[in-house]
C-alpha atoms as a PDB file:
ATOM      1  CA  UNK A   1     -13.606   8.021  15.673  1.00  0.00           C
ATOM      2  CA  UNK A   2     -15.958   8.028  12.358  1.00  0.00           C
ATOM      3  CA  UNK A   3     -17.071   5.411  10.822  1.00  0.00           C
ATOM      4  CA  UNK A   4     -17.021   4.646   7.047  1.00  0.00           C
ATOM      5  CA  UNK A   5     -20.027   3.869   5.677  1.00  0.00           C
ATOM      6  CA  UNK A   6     -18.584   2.246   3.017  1.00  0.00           C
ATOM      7  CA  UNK A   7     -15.611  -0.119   5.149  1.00  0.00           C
ATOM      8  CA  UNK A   8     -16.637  -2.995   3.340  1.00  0.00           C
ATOM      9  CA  UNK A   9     -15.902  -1.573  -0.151  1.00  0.00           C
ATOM     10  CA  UNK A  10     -12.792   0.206   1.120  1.00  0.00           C
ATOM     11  CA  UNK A  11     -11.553  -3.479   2.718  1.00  0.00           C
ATOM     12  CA  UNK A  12     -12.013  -4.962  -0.616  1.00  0.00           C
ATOM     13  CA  UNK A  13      -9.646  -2.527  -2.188  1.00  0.00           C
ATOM     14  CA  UNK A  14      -7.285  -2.374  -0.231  1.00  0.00           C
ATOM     15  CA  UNK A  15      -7.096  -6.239  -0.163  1.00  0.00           C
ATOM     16  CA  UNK A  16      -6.765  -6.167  -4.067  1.00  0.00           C
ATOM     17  CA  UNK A  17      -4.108  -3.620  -4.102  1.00  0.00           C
ATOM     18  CA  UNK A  18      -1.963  -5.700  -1.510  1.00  0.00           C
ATOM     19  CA  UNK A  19      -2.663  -8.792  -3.811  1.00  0.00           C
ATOM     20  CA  UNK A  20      -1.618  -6.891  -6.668  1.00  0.00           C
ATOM     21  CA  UNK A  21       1.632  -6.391  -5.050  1.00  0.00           C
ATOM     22  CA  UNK A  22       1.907  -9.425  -4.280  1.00  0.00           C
ATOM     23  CA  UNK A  23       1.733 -11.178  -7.848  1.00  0.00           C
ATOM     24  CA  UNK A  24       3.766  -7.835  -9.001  1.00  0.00           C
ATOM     25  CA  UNK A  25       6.396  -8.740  -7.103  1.00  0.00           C
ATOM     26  CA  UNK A  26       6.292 -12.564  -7.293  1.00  0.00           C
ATOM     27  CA  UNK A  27       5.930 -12.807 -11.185  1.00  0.00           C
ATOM     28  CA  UNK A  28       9.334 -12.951 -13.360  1.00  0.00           C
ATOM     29  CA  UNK A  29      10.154  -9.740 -14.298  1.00  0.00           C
ATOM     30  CA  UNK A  30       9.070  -7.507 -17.594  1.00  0.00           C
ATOM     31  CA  UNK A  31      12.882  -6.817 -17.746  1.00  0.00           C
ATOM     32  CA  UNK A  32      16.341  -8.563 -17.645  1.00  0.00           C
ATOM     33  CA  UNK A  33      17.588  -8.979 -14.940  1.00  0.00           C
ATOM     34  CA  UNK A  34      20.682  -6.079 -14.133  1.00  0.00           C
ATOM     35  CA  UNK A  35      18.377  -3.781 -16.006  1.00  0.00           C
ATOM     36  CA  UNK A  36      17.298  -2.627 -12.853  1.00  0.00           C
ATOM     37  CA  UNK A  37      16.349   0.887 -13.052  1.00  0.00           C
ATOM     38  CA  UNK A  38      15.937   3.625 -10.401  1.00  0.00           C
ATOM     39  CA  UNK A  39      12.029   3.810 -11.758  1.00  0.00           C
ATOM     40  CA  UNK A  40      11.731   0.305 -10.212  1.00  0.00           C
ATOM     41  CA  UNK A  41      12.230   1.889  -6.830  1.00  0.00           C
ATOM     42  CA  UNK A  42       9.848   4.682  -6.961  1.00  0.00           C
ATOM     43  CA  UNK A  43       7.259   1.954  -7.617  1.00  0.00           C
ATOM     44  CA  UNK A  44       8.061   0.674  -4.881  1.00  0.00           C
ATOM     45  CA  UNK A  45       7.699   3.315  -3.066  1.00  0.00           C
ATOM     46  CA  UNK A  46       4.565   4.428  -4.513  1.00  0.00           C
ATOM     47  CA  UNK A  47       2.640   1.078  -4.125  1.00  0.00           C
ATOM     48  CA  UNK A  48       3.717   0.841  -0.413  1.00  0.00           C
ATOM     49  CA  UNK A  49       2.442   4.414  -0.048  1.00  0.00           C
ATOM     50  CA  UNK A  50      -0.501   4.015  -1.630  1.00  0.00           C
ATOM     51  CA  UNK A  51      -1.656   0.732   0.433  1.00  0.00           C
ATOM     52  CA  UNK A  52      -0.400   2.208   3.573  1.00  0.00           C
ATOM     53  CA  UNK A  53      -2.306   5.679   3.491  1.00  0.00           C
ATOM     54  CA  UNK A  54      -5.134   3.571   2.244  1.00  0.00           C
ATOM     55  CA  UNK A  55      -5.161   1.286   5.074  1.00  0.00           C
ATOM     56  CA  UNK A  56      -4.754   4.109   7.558  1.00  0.00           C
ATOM     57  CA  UNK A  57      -7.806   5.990   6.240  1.00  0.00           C
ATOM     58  CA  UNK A  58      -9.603   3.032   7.354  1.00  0.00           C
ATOM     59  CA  UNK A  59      -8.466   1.808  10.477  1.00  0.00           C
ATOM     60  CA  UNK A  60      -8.144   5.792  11.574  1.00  0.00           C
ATOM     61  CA  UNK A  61      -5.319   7.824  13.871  1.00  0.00           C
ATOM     62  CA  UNK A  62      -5.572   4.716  16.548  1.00  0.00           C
ATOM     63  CA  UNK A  63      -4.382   2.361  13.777  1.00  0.00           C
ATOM     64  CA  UNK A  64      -1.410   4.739  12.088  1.00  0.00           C
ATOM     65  CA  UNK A  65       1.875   3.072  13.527  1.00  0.00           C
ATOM     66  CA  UNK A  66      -0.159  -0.502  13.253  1.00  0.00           C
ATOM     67  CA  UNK A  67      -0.877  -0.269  10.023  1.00  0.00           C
ATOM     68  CA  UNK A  68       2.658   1.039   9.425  1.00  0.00           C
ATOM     69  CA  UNK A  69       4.455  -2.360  11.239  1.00  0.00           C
ATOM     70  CA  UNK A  70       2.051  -4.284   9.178  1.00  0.00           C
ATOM     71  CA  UNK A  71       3.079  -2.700   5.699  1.00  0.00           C
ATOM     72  CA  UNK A  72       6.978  -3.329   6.731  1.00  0.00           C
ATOM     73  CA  UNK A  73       6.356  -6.764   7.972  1.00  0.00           C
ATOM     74  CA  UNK A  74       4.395  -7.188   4.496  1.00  0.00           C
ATOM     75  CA  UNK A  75       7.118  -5.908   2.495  1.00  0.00           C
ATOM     76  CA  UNK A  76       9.426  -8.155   4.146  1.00  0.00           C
ATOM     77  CA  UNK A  77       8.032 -11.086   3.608  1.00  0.00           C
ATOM     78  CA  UNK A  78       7.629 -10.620   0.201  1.00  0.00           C
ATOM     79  CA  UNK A  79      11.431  -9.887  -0.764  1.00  0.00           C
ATOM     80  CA  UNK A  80      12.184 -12.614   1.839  1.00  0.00           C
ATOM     81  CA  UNK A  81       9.489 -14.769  -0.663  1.00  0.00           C
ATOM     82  CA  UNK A  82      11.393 -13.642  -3.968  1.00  0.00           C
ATOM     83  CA  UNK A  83      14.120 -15.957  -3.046  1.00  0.00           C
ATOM     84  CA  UNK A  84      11.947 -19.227  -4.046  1.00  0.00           C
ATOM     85  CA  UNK A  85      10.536 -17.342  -7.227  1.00  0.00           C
ATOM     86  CA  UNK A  86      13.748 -17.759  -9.706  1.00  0.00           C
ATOM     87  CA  UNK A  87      14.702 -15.286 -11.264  1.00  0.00           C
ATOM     88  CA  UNK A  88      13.311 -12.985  -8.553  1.00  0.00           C
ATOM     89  CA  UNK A  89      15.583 -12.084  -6.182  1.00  0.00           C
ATOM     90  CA  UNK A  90      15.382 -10.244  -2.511  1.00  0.00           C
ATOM     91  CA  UNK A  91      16.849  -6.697  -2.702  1.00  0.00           C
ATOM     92  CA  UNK A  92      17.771  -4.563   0.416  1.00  0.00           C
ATOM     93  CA  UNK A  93      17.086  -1.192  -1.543  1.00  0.00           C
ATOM     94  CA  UNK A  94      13.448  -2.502  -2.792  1.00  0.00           C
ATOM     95  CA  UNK A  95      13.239  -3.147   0.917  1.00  0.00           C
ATOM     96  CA  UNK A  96      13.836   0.454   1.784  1.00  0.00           C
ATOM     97  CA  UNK A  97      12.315   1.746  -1.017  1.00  0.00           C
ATOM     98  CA  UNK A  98       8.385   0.112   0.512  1.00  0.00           C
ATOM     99  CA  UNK A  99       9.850   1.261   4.209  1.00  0.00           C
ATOM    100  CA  UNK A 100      10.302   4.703   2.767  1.00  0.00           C
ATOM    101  CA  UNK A 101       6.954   4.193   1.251  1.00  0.00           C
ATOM    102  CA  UNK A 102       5.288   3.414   4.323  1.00  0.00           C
ATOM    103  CA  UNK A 103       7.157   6.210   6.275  1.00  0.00           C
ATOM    104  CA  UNK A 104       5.972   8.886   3.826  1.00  0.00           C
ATOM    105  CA  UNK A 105       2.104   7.680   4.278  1.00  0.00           C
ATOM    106  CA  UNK A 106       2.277   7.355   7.576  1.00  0.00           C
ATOM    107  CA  UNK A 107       4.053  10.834   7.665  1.00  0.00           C
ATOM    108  CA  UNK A 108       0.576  12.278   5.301  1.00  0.00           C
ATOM    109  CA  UNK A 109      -1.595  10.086   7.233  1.00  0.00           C
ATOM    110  CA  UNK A 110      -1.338  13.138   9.930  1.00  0.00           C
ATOM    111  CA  UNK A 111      -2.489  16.054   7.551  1.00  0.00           C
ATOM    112  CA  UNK A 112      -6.139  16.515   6.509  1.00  0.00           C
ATOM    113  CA  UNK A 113      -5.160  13.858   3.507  1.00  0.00           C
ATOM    114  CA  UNK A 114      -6.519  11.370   6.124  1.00  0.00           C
ATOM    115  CA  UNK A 115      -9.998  12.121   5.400  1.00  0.00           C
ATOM    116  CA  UNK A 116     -10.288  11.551   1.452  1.00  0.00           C
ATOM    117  CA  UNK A 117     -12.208   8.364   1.806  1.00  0.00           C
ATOM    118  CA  UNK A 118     -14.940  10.065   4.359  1.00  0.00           C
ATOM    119  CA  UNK A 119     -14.689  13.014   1.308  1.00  0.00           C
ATOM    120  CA  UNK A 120     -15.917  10.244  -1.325  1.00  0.00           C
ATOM    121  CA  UNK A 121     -18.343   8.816   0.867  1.00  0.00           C
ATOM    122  CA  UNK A 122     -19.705  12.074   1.803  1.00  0.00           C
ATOM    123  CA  UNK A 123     -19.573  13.929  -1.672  1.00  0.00           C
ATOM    124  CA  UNK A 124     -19.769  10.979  -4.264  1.00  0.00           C
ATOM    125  CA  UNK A 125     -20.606   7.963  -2.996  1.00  0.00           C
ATOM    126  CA  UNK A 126     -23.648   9.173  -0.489  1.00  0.00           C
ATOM    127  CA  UNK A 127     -24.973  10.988  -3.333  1.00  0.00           C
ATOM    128  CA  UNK A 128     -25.421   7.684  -5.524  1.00  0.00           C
ATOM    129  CA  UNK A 129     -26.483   5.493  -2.490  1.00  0.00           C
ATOM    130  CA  UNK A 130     -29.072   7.893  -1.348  1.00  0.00           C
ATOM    131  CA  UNK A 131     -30.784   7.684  -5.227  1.00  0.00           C
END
């Protein structure tokens, strides 16, 4: 398996996106609550995509399905955690929507997508190290 260069750096974004997540989802909401709208859900499903391809790029083929239980077990938690955040609440289908999230990285994790951060570090980042 390669090696990033550049783990550290990828770590450390990864780490912020999850914690941005985390205060997303713990803060009151922007909305009122029953003004729910399907949007909501594609977030949802976007951030948990986003964090899970990101993590897999890192940790590599051996780590896909890892990565993946970790990202549901994450998600879970934090609807679980919405229930002592008033006015949050838990939802089943924001739930599904970071599971479908995680299935659709995992399911791109497969393709030559996998390799974007070796990309950077090869065609951007290398370049302004190496100067």
């Amino acid at each position: 398996m390669r090696q990033l260069r550049f783990q550290p750096l990828w770590l450390a974004i990864g780490i912020s996106l999850l914690l941005f997540v985390a205060y997303m989802s713990l803060i009151p909401p922007r909305v009122g609550i029953g003004e729910i709208e399907y949007s909501d859900l594609f977030l949802h499903l976007l951030a948990y995509a986003t964090i899970t391809g990101w993590f897999q790029q890192i940790y590599g083929r051996k780590g896909l399905i890892y990565v993946a239980v970790a990202m549901l077990f994450y998600g879970g938690m934090l609807e679980l955690a919405q229930h002592y955040f008033p006015p949050r609440e838990p939802h089943w289908s924001d739930f599904f929507a970071n599971a479908s999230g995680v299935v659709l990285a995992t399911l791109i994790s497969t393709t030559r997508i996998r390799d974007t951060l070796f990309i950077i570090e090869k065609n951007i980042l290398s370049v302004a190290h190496d100067s």
